[in-house]
C-alpha atoms as a PDB file:
ATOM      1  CA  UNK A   1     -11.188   7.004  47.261  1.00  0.00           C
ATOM      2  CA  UNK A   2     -12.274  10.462  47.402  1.00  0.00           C
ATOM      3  CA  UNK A   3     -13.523  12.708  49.975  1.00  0.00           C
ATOM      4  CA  UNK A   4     -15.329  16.458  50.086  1.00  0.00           C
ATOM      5  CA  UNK A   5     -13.660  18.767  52.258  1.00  0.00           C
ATOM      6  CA  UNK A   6     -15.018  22.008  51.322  1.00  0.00           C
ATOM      7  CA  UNK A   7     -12.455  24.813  50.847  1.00  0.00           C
ATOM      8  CA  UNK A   8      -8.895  23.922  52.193  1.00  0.00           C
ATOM      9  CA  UNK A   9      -5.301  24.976  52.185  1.00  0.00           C
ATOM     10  CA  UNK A  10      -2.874  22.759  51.128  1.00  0.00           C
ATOM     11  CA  UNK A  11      -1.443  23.276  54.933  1.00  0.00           C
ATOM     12  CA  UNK A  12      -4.741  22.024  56.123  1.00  0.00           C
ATOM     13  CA  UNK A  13      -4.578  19.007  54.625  1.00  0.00           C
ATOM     14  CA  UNK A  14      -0.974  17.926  55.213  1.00  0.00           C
ATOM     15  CA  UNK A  15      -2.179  18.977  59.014  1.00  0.00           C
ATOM     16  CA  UNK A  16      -4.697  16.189  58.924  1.00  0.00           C
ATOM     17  CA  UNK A  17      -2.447  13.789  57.347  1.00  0.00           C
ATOM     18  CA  UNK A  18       0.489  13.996  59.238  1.00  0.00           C
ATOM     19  CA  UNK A  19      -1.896  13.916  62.244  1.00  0.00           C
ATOM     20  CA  UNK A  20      -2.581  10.691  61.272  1.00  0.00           C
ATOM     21  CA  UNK A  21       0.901   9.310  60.432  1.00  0.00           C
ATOM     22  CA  UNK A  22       0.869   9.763  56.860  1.00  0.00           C
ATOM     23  CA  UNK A  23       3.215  12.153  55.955  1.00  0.00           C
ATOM     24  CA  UNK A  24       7.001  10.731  55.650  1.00  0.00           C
ATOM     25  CA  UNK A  25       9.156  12.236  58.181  1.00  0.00           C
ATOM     26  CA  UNK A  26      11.698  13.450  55.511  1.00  0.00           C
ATOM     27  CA  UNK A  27      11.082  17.316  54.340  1.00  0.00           C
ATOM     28  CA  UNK A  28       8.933  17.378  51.073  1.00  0.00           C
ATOM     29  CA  UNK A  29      11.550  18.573  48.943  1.00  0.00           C
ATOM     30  CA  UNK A  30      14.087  16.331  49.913  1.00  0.00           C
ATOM     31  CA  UNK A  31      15.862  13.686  47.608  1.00  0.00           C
ATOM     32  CA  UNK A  32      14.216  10.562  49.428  1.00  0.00           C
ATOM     33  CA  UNK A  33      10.302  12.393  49.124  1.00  0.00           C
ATOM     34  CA  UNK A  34      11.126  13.407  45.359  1.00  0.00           C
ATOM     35  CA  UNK A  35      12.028   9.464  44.344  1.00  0.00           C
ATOM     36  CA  UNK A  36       9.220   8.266  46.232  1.00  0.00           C
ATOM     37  CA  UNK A  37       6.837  10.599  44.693  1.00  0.00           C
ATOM     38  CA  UNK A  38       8.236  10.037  40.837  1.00  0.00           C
ATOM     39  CA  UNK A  39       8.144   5.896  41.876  1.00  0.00           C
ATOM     40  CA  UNK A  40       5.011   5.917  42.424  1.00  0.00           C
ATOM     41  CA  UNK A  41       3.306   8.015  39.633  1.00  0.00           C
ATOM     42  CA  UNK A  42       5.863   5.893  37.283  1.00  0.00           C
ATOM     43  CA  UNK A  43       3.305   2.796  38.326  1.00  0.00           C
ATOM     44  CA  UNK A  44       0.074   4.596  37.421  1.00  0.00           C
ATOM     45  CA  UNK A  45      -1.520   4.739  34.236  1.00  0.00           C
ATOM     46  CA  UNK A  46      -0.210   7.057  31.772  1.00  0.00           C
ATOM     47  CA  UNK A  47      -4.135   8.859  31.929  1.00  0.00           C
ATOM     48  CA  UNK A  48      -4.073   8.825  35.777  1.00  0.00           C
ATOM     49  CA  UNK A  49      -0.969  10.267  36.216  1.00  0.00           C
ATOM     50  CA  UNK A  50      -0.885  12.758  34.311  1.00  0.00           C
ATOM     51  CA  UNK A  51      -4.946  13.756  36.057  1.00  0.00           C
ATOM     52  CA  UNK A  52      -2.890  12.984  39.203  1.00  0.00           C
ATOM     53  CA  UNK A  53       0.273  14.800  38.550  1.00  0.00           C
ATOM     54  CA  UNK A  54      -1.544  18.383  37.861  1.00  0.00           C
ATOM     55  CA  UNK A  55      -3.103  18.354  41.434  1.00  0.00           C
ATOM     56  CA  UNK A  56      -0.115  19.006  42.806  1.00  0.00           C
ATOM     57  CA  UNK A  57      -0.062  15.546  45.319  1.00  0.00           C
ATOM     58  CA  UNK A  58       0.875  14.607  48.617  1.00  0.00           C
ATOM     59  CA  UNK A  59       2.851  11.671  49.088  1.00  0.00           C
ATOM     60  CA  UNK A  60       1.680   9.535  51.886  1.00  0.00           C
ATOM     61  CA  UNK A  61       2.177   6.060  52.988  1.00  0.00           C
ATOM     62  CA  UNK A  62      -0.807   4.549  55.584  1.00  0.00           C
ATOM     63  CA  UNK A  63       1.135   1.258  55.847  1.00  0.00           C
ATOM     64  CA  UNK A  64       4.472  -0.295  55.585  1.00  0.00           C
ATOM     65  CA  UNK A  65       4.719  -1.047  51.675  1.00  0.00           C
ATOM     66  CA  UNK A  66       1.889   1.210  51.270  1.00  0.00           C
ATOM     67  CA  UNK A  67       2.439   4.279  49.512  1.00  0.00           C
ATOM     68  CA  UNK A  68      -0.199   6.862  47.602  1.00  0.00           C
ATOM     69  CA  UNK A  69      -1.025  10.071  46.730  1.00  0.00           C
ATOM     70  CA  UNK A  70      -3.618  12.764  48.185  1.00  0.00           C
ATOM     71  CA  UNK A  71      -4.705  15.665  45.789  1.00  0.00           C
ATOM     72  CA  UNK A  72      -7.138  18.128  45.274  1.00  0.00           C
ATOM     73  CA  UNK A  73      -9.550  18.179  42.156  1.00  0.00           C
ATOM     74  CA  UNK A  74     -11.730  21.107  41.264  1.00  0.00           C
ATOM     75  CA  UNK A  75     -14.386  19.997  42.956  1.00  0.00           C
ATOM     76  CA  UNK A  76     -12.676  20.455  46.423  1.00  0.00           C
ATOM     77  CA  UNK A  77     -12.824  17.090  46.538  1.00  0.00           C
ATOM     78  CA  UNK A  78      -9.386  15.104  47.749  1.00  0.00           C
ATOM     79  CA  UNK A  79      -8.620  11.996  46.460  1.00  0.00           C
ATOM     80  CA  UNK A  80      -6.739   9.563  47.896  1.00  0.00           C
ATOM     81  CA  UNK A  81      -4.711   7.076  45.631  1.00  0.00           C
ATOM     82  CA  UNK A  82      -2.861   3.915  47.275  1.00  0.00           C
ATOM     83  CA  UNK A  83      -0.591   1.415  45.663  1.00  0.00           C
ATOM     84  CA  UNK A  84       0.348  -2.297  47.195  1.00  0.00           C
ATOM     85  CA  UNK A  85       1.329  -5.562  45.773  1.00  0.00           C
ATOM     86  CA  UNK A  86      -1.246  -7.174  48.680  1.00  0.00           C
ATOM     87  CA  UNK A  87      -4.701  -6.682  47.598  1.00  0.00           C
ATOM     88  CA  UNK A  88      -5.954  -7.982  51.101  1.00  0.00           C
ATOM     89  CA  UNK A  89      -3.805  -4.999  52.518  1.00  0.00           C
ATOM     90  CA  UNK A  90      -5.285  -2.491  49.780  1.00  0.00           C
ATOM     91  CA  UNK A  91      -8.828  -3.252  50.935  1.00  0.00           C
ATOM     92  CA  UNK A  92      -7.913  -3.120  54.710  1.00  0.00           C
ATOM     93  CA  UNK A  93      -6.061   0.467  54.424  1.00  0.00           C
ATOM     94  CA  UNK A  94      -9.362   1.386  52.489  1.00  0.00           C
ATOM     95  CA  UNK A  95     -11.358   0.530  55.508  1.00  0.00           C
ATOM     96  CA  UNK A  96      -9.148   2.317  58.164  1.00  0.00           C
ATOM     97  CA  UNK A  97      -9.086   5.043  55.660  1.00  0.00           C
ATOM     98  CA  UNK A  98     -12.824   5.576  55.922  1.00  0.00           C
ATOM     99  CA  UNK A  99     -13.195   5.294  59.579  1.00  0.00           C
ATOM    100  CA  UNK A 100     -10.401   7.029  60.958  1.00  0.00           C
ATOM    101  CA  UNK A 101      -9.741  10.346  58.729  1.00  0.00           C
ATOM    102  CA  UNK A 102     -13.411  11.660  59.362  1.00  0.00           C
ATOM    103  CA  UNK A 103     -12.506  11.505  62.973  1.00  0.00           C
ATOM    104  CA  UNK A 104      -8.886  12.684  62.615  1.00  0.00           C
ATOM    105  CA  UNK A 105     -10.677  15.647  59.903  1.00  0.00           C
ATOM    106  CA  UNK A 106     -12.903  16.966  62.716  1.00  0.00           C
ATOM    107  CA  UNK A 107     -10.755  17.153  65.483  1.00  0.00           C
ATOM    108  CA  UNK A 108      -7.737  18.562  63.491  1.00  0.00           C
ATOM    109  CA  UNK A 109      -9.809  21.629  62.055  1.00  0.00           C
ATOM    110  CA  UNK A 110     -12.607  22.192  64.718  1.00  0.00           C
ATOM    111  CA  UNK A 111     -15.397  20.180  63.976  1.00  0.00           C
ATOM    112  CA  UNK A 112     -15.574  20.426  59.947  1.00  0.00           C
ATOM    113  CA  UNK A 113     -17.199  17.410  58.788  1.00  0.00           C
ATOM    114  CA  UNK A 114     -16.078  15.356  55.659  1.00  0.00           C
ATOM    115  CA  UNK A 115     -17.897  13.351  53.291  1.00  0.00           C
ATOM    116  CA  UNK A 116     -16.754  10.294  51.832  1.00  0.00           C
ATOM    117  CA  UNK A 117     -17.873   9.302  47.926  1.00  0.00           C
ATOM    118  CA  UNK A 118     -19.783   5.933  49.053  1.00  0.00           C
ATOM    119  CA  UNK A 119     -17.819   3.944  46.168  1.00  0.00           C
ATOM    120  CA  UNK A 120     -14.141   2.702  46.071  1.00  0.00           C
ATOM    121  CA  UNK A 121     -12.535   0.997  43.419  1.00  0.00           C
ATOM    122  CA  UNK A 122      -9.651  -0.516  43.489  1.00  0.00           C
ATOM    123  CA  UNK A 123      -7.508  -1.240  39.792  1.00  0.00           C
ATOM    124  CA  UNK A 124      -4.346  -2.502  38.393  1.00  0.00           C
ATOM    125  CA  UNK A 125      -1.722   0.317  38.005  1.00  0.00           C
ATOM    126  CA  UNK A 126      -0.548  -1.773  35.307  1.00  0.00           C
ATOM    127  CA  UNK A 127      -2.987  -1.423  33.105  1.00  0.00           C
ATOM    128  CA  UNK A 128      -6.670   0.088  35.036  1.00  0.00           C
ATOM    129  CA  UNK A 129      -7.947  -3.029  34.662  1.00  0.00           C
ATOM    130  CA  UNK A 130     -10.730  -3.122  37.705  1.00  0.00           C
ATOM    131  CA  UNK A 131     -10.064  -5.706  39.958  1.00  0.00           C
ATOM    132  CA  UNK A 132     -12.663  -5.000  42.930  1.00  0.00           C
ATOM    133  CA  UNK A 133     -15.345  -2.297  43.964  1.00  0.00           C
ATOM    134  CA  UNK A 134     -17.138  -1.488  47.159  1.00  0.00           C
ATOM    135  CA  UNK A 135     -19.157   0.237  49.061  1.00  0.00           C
ATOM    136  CA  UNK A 136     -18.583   2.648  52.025  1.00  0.00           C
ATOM    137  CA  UNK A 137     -21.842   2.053  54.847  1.00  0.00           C
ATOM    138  CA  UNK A 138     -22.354   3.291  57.983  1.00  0.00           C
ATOM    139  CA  UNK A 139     -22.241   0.616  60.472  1.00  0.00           C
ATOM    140  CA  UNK A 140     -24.180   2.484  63.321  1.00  0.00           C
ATOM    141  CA  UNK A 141     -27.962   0.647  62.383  1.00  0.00           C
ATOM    142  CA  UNK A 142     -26.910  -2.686  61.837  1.00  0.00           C
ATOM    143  CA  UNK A 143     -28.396  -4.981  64.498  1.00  0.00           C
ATOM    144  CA  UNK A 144     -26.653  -8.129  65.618  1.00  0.00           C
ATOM    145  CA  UNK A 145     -28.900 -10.304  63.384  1.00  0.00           C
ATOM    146  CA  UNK A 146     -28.560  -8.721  60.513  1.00  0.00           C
ATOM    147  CA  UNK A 147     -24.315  -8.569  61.470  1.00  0.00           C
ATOM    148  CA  UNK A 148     -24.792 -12.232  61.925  1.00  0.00           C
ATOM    149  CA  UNK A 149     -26.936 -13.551  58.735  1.00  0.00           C
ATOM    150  CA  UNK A 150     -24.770 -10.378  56.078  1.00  0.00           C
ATOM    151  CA  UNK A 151     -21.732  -9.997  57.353  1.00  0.00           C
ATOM    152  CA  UNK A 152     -20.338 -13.074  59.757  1.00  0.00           C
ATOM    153  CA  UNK A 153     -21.850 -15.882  57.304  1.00  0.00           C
ATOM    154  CA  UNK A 154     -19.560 -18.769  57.797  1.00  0.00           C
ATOM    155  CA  UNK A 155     -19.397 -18.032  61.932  1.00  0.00           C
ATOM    156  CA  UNK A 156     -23.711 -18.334  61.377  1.00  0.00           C
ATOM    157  CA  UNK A 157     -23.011 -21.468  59.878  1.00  0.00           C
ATOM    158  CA  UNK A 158     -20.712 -23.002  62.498  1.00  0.00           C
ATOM    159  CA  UNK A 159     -23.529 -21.812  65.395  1.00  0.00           C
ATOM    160  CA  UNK A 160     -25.958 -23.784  63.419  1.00  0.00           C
ATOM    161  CA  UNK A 161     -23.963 -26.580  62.640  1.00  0.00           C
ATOM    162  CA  UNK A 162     -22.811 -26.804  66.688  1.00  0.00           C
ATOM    163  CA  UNK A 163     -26.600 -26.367  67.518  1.00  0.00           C
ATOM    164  CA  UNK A 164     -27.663 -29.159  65.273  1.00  0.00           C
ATOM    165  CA  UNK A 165     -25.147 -31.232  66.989  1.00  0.00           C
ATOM    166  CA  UNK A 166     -26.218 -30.052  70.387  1.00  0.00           C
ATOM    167  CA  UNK A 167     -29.848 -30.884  70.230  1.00  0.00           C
ATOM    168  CA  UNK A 168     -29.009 -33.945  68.428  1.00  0.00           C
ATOM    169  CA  UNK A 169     -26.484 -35.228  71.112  1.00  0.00           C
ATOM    170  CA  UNK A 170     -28.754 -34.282  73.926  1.00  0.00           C
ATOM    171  CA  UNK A 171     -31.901 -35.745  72.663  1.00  0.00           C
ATOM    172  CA  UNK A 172     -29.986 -39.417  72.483  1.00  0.00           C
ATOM    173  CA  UNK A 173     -29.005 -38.707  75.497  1.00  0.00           C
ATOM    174  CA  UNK A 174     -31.734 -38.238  76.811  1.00  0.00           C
ATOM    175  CA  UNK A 175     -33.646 -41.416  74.827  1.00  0.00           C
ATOM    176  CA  UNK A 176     -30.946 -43.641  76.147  1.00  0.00           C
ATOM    177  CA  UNK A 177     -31.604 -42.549  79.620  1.00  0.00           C
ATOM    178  CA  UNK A 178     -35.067 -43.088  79.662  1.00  0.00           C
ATOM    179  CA  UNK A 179     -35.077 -46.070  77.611  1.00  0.00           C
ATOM    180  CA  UNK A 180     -32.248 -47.826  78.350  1.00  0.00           C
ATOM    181  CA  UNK A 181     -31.126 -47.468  81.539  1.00  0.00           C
ATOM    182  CA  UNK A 182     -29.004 -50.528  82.453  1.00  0.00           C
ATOM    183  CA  UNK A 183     -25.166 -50.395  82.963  1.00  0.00           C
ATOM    184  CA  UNK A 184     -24.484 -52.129  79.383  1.00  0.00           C
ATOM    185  CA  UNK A 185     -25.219 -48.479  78.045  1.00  0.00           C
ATOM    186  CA  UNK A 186     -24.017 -46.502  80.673  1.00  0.00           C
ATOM    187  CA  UNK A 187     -20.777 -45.973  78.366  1.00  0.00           C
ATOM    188  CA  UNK A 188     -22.827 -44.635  75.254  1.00  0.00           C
ATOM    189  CA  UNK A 189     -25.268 -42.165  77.874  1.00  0.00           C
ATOM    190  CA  UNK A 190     -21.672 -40.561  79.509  1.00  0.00           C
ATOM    191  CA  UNK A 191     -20.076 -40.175  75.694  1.00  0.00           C
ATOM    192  CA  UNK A 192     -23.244 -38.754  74.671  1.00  0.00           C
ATOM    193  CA  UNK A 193     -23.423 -36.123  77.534  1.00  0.00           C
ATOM    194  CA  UNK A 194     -19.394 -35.083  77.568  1.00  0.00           C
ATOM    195  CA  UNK A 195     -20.418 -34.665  73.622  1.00  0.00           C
ATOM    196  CA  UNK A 196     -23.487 -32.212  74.490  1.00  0.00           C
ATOM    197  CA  UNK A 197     -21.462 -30.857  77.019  1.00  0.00           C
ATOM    198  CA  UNK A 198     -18.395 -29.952  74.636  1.00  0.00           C
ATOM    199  CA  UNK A 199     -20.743 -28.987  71.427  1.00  0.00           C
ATOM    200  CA  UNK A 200     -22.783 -26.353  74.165  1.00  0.00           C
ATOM    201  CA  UNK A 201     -19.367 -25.105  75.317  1.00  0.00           C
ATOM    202  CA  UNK A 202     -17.855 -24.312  71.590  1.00  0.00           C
ATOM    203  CA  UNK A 203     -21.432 -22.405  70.870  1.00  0.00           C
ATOM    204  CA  UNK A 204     -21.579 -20.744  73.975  1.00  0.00           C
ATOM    205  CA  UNK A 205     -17.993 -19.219  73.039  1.00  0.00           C
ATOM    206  CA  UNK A 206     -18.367 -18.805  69.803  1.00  0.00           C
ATOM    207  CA  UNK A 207     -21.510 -16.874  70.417  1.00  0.00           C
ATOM    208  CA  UNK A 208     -19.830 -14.558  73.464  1.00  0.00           C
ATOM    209  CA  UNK A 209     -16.898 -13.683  70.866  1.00  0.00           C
ATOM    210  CA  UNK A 210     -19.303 -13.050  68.345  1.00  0.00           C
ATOM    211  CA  UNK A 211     -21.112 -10.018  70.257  1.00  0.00           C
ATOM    212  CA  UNK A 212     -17.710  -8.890  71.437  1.00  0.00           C
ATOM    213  CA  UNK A 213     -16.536  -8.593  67.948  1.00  0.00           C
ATOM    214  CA  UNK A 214     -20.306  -6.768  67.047  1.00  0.00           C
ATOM    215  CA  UNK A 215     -19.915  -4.359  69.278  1.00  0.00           C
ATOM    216  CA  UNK A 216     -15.713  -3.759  68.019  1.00  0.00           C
ATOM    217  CA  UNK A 217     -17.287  -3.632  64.213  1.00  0.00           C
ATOM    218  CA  UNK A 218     -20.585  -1.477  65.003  1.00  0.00           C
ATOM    219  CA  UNK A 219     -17.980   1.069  67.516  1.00  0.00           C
ATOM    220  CA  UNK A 220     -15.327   1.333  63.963  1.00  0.00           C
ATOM    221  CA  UNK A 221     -18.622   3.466  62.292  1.00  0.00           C
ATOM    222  CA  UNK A 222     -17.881   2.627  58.597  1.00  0.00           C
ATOM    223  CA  UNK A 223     -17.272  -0.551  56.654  1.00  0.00           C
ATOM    224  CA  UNK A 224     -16.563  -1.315  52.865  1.00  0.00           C
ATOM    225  CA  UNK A 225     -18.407  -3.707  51.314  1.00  0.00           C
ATOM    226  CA  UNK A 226     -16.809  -5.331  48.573  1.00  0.00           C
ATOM    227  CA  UNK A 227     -17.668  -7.106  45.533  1.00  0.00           C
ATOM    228  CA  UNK A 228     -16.124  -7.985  42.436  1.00  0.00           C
ATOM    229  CA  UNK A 229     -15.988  -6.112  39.228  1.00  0.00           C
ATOM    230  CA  UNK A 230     -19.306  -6.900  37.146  1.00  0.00           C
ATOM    231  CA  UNK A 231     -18.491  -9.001  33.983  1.00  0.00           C
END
């Protein structure tokens, strides 16, 4: 991932990183820092380390298992480089990583605004192969429709699915009570309502979590959208 910061000091940006928690505690030139650092550029491609290694990098870690590096190309642009075993874990530091260090950039160096490059890729250190891609997007003029049909496809599915069943389970209903209103049926008409009654409930719920978790999503202000690698 990379981000433009303008013109910073290196003190700048380990301010903004160990505001966020990313910084180890030990002292940068200590023992402990030094292995880290030389572990992880030991797992990166021999072309991306050494691009990596003349930037003079920060070690971080975001996550438990988690460790990277943040450095400065000529473009003062800083790139951040994470490496995990957990490719589920990669893509969810990515995410936090966009939506948190604009907000932790700004407050830590009085309003300055950052700009993230829209696309991540994530790779294999063993060998660069590409494994997936995305795209950073704001989240702020997404309406709950379009969250429900793009992003929460199988939850769309299960409303449907529970509203088929709904109508479905009320309309017998309501044909056996019409048509056949004697006691032999009177068993079929009360399973048939308890079933409407149930299907409307787990709808009803899974709807009311559904805008809870819209309004948690549109309030994080970025999401990555990921795909995999053409080819």
């Amino acid at each position: 991932m990379s981000v433009r910061t303008g013109a910073l000091d290196r003190a700048q940006v380990e301010s903004v990183l160990a505001e966020m928690g990313w910084c180890p505690s030990h002292a940068r030139d200590s023992e402990y820092v030094r292995g880290k650092m030389a572990g992880v550029l030991a797992r990166l491609p021999d072309r991306v380390r050494t691009e990596i290694a003349s930037m003079d990098p920060v070690l971080i870690t975001t996550f438990p298992h988690i460790w990277g590096l943040a450095s400065f190309d000529r473009r003062q642009v800083l790139v951040l480089c994470l490496l995990g075993d957990d490719l589920e874990v990669v893509k969810q530091q990515c995410t936090q990583i966009a939506v948190t260090f604009p907000r932790t950039f700004a407050r830590m160096l009085a309003g300055r605004p950052c700009e993230f490059d829209p696309h991540v890729e994530i790779h294999r250190f063993d060998g660069n192969i590409l494994v997936a891609r995305g795209v950073i997007s704001s989240t702020s003029h997404v309406r709950f429709r379009r969250y429900l049909w793009s992003v929460r496809r199988r939850e769309r599915v299960t409303l449907v699915v529970l509203s088929a069943l709904f109508a479905l389970s009320t309309g017998f209903a309501l044909w056996f009570f019409l048509d056949f209103p004697g006691e032999n049926w009177a068993y079929a008409r009360g399973y048939l309502d308890r079933l409407a009654s149930a299907v409307f409930t787990a709808a009803l719920i899974t709807f009311v979590n559904l805008v809870f978790e819209y309004r948690d999503w549109k309030g994080s202000a970025a999401v990555i959208e990921w795909n995999p690698p053409a080819g």
